[in-house]
Protein backbone atom coordinates (compact mmCIF):
# COMPACT_ATOMS: atom_id res chain seq x y z
CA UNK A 1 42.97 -54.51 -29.98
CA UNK A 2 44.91 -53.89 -33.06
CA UNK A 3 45.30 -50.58 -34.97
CA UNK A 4 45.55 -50.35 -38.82
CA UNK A 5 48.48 -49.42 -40.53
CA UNK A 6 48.80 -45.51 -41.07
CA UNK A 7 46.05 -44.72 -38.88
CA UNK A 8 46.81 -42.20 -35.93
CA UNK A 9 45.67 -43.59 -32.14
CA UNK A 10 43.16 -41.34 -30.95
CA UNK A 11 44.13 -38.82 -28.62
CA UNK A 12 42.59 -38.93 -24.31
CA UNK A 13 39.78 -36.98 -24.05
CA UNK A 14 41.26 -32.90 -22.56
CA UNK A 15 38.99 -33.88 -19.69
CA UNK A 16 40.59 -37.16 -18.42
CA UNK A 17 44.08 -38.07 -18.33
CA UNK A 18 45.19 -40.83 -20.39
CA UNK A 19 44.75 -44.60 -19.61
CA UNK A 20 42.35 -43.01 -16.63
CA UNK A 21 38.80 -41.62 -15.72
CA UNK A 22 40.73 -38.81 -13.54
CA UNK A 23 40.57 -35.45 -14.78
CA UNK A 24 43.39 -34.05 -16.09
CA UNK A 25 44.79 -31.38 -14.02
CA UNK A 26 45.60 -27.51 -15.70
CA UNK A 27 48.62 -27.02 -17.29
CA UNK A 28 48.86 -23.87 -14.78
CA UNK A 29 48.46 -26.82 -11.80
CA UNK A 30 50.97 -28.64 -13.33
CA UNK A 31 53.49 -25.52 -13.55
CA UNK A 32 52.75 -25.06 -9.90
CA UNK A 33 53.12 -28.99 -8.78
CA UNK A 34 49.82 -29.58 -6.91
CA UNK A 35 46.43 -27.88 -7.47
CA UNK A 36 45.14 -25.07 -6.04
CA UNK A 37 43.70 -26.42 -2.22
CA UNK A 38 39.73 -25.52 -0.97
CA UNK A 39 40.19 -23.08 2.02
CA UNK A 40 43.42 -21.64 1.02
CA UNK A 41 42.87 -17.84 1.63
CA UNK A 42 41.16 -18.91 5.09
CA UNK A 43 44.35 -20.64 5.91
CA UNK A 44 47.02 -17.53 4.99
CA UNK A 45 44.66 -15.49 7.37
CA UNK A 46 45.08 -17.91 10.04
CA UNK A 47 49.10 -17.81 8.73
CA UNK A 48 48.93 -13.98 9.15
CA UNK A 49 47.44 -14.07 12.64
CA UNK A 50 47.42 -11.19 14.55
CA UNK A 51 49.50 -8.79 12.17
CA UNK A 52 46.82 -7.00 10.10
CA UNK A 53 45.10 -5.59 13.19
CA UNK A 54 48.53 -4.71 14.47
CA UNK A 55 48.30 -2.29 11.91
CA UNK A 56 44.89 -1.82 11.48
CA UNK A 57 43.95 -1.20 15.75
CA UNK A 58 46.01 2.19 15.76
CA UNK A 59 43.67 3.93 13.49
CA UNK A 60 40.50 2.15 14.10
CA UNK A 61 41.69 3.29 18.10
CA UNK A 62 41.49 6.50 16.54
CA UNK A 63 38.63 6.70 15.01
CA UNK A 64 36.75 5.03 17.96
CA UNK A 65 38.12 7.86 20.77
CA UNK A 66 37.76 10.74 18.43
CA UNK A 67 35.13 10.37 16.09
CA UNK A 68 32.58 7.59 17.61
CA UNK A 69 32.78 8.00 21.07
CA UNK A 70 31.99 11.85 21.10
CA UNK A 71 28.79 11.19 18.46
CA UNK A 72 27.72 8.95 21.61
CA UNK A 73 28.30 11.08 23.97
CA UNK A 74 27.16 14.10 22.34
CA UNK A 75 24.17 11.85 21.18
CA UNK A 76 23.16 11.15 24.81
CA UNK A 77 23.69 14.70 26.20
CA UNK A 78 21.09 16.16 23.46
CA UNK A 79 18.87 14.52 25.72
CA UNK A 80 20.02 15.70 29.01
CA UNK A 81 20.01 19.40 30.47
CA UNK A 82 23.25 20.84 31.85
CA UNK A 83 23.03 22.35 35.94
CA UNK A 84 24.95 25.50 36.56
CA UNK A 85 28.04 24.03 37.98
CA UNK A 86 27.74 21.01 36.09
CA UNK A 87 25.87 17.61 36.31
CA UNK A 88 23.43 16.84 33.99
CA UNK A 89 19.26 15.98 34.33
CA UNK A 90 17.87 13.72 31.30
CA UNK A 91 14.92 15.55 30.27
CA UNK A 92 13.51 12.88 26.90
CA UNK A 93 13.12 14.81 23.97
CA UNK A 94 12.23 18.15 25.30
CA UNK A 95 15.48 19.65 23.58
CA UNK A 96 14.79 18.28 20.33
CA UNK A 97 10.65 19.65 20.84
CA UNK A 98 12.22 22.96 21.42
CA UNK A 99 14.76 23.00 18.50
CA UNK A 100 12.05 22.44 16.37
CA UNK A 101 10.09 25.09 17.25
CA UNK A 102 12.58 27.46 17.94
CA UNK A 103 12.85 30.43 15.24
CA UNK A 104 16.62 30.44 14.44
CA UNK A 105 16.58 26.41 13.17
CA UNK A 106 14.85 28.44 9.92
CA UNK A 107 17.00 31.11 9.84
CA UNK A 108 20.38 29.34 10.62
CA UNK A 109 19.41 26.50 7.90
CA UNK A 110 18.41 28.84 5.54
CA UNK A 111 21.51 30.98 5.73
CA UNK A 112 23.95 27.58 5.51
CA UNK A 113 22.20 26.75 2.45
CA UNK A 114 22.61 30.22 0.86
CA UNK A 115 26.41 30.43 1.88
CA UNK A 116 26.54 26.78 0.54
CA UNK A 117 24.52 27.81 -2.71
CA UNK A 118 27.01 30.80 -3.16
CA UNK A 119 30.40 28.96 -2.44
CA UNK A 120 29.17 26.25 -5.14
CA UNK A 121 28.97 28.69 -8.05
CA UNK A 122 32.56 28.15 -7.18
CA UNK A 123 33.13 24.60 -8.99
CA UNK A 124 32.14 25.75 -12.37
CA UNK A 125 34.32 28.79 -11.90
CA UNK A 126 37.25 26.64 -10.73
CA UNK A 127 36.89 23.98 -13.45
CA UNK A 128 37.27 26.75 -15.99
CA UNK A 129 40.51 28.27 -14.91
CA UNK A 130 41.96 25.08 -14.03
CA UNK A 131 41.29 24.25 -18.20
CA UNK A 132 42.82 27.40 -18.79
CA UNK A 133 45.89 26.68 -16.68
CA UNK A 134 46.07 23.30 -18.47
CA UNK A 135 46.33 24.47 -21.79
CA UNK A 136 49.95 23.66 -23.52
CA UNK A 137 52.44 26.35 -23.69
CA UNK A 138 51.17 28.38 -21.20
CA UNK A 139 53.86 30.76 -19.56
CA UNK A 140 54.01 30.92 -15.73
CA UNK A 141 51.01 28.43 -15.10
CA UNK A 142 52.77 26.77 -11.97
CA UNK A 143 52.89 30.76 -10.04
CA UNK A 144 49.11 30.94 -10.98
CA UNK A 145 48.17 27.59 -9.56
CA UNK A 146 50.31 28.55 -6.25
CA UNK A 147 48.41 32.06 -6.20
CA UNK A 148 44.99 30.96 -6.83
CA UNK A 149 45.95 27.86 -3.67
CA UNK A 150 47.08 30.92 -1.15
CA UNK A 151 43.78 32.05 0.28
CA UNK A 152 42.84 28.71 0.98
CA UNK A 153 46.08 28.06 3.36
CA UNK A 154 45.79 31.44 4.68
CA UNK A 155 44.55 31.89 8.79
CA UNK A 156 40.61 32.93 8.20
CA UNK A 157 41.60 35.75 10.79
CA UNK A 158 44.08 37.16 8.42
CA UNK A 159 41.90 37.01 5.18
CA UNK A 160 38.67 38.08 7.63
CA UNK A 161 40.38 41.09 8.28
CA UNK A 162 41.21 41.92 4.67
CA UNK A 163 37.63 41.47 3.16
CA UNK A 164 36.47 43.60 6.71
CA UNK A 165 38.38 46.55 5.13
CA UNK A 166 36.88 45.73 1.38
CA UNK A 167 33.79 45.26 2.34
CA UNK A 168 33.17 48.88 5.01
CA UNK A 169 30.36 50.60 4.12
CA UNK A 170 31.32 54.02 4.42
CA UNK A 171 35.25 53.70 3.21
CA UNK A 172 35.21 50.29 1.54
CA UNK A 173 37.42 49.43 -1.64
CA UNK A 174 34.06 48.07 -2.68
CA UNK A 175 31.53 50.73 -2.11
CA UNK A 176 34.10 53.15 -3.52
CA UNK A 177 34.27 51.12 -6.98
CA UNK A 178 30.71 51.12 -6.92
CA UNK A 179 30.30 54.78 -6.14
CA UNK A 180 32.56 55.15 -9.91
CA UNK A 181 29.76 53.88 -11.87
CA UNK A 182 27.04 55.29 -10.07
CA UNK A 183 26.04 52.41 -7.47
CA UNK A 184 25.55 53.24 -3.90
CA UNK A 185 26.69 49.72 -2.30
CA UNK A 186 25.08 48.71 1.18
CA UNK A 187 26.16 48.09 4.10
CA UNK A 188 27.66 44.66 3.30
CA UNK A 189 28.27 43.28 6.65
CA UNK A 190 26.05 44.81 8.93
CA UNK A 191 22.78 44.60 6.91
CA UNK A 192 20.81 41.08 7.22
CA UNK A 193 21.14 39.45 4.28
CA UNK A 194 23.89 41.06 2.86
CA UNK A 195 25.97 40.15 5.54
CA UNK A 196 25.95 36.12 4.55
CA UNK A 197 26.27 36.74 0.91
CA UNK A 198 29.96 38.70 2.09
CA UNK A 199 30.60 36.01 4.05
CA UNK A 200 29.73 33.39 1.09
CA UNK A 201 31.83 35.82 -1.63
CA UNK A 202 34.73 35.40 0.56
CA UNK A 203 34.42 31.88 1.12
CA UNK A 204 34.04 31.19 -2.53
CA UNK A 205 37.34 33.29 -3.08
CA UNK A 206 38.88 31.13 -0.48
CA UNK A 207 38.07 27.82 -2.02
CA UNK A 208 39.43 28.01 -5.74
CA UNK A 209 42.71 27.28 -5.15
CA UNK A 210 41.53 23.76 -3.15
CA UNK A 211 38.99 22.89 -6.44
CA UNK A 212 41.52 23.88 -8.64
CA UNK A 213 44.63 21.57 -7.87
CA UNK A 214 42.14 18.83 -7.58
CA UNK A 215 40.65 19.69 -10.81
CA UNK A 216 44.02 20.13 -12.17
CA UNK A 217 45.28 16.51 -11.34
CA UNK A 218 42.46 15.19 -13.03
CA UNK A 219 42.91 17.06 -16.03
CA UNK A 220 46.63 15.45 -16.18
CA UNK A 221 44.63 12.34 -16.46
CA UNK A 222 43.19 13.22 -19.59
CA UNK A 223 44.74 11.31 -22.67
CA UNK A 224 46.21 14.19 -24.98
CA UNK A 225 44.93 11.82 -27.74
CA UNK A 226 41.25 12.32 -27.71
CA UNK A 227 41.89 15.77 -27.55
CA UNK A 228 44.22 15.05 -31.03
CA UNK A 229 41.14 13.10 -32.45
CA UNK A 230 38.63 15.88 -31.64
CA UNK A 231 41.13 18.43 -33.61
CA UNK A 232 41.36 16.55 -36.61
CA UNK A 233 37.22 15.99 -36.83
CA UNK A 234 37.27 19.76 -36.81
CA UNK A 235 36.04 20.00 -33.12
CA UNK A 236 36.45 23.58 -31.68
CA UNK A 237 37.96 24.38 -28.04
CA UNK A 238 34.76 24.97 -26.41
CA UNK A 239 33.28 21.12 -27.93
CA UNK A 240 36.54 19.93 -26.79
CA UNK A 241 35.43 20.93 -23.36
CA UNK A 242 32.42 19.93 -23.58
CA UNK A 243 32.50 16.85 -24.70
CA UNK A 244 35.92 15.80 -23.65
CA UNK A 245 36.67 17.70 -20.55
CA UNK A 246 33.61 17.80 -18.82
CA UNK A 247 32.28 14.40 -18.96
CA UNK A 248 35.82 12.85 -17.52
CA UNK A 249 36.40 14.94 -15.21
CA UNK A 250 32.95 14.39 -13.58
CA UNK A 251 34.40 12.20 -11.07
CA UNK A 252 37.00 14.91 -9.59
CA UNK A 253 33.93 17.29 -9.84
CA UNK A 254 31.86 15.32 -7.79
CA UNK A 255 34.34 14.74 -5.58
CA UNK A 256 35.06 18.65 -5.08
CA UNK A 257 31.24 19.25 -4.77
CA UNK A 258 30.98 16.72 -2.13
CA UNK A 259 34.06 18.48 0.18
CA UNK A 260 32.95 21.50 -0.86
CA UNK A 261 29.17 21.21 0.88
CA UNK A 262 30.48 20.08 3.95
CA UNK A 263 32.90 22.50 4.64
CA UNK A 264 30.18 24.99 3.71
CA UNK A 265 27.94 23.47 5.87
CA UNK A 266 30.98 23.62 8.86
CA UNK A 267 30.75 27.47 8.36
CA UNK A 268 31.90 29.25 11.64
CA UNK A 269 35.31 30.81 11.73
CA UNK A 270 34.67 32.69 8.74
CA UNK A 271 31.76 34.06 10.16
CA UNK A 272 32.47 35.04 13.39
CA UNK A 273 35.91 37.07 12.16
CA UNK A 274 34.14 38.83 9.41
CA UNK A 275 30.96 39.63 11.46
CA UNK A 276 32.43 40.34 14.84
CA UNK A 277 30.13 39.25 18.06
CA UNK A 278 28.87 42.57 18.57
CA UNK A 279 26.97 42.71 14.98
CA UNK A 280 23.87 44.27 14.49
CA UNK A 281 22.91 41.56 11.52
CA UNK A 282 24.31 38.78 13.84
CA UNK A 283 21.07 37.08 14.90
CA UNK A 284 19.85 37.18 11.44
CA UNK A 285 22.87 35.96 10.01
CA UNK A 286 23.75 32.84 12.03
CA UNK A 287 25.32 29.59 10.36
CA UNK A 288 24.12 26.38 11.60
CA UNK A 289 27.49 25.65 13.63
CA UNK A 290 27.35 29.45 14.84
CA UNK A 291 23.87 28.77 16.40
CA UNK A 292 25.46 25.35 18.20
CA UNK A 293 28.31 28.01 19.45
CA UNK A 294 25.30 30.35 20.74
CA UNK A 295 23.99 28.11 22.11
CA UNK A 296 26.72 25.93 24.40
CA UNK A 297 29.38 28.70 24.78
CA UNK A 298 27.51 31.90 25.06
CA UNK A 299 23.79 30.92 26.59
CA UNK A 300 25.81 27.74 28.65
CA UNK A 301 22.84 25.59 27.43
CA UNK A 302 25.19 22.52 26.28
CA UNK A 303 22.12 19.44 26.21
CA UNK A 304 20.84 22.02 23.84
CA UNK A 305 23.85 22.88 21.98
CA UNK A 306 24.20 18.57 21.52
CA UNK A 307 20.97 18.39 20.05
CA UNK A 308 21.74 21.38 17.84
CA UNK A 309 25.38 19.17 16.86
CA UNK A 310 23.07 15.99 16.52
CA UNK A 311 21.09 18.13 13.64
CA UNK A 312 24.31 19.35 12.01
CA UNK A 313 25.67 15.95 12.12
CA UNK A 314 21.95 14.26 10.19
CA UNK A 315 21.78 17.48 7.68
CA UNK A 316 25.28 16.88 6.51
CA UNK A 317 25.20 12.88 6.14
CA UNK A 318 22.06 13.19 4.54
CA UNK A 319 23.46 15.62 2.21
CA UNK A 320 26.24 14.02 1.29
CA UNK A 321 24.56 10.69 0.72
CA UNK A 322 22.21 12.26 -1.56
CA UNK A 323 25.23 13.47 -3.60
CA UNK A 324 26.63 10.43 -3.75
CA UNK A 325 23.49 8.75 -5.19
CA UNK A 326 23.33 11.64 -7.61
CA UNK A 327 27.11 10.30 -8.51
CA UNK A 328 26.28 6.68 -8.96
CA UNK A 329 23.58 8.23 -11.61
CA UNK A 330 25.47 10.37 -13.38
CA UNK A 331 28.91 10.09 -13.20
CA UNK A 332 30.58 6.78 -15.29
CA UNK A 333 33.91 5.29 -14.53
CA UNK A 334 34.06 3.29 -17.27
């Protein structure tokens, strides 16, 4: 077949290679020399063998003795009852029929959720001075981040036996500042009700510093350039924050929220060194994990005290899944 003079021969189809019905491989194949093969990641992970659970069994070991196995165990024992000198009798559910009935689930729950309520207000508090130590040019801010993170590496003993002194009724620093503008300040930690909102004040002082490093490296993560825009529209510091700060660092507040309501709902040490076992407002004042303690170490009832754990253990992973559906809805990564 001829072609006419000055006429340009018509170029392969991009699917097919010239002179054949093949397709034409990628330029990216050709750079490589062969085409990518079907199966390939299945065959480096037969390559690999063994080595990625070399690394992997350690921790998953771990996690297995020290985390799974006593949720099993415990698990099983909630439904058991403990002898005197040991041995144990299953009994069904006749622990978890009593827990439910029993008086101090209300009382324990409710107080965990106040102390949790309390030590909350915390976030918004923390993700205000942690702006504030963010803004440019300010003097010293590295000595106020390391003095607003010291109460929360100090021992709970230590700090319990600081707020004990602030918080006496008849000499406390406290009462006595009170007493100056004509307050006459309860008995803070022997008086139900009182007692857990000391206990929550002091565990909200203890867990700024935590919130606000965390807070703090996501403020670094800020561009400085929106913040440029929002000057030159006119925006003023507190828009800025609004609309700027807030809504990207949603993620690191979520995150602190989430940490923050389990460890409140963990309360114990706290507790027990502020309050002292001989309290009046004790009983009344109990923490979910101080009931458990009640329970296995002081009344020696441990298939009770497992069932008690068990509850802990639900409350807690429900909460925290809640939270993170609340995340999905309202935080965005984008």
């Amino acid at each position: 077949m001829t072609t006419a003079v000055g006429a340009r021969p018509r170029r392969a189809d991009r699917g097919t290679e010239p002179g054949s019905g093949r397709p034409a491989e990628s330029q990216s194949a050709r750079r490589g020399g062969r085409l990518p093969r079907a199966g390939g990641e299945a065959a480096a992970r037969r390559r690999d063998g063994a080595w990625p659970w070399l690394f992997v069994g350690p921790l998953m070991l771990g996690v297995g003795v020290f985390y799974l196995w006593p949720i099993i165990q415990t698990l099983y024992y909630s439904f058991t009852e403990w002898g005197v000198f040991g041995g144990t009798t299953w009994i069904g559910g006749a622990n978890y029929a009593r827990m439910i009935t029993d008086p101090d689930l209300l009382s324990s729950l409710g107080n965990t959720v106040l102390y949790t309520a309390i030590v909350l207000l915390g976030v918004p508090i923390a993700v205000g001075l942690a702006s504030l130590l963010n803004l440019p040019g300010l003097r010293f801010a590295a000595v106020y981040r390391v003095l607003y993170f010291l109460p929360y590496v100090a021992m709970p003993t230590a700090v319990a036996m600081v707020w004990r002194m602030i918080f006496r009724g008849d000499h406390g620093i406290l009462n006595w500042v009170l007493g100056l503008v004509g307050i006459d300040g309860p008995y803070w930690i022997s008086t139900p009700g009182w007692a857990i909102t000391a206990v929550a004040i002091v565990g909200l002082w203890s867990s700024l510093g935590f919130s606000m490093i965390v807070l703090a490296a996501g403020l670094k993560a800020i561009p400085d350039e929106l913040y440029e825009a929002a000057q030159l529209d006119g925006a003023s510091r507190w828009r800025q924050f609004r609309s700027i700060t807030v809504p990207l660092l949603a993620p690191s507040i979520v995150f602190v929220s989430i940490v923050t309501v389990i460890g409140s709902f963990q309360l114990f040490d706290l507790l027990y060194a502020i309050m002292g076992a001989q309290n009046p407002a004790l009983p009344k004042s109990m923490s979910l994990v101080y009931w458990f303690y009640q329970a296995g170490f002081v009344d020696n009832e441990k298939g009770y005290a497992a069932a008690i754990a068990m509850l802990i253990f639900v409350v807690i992973g429900v909460v925290t899944l809640i939270q993170v559906r609340l995340q999905r809805k309202w935080v965005s990564n984008d």
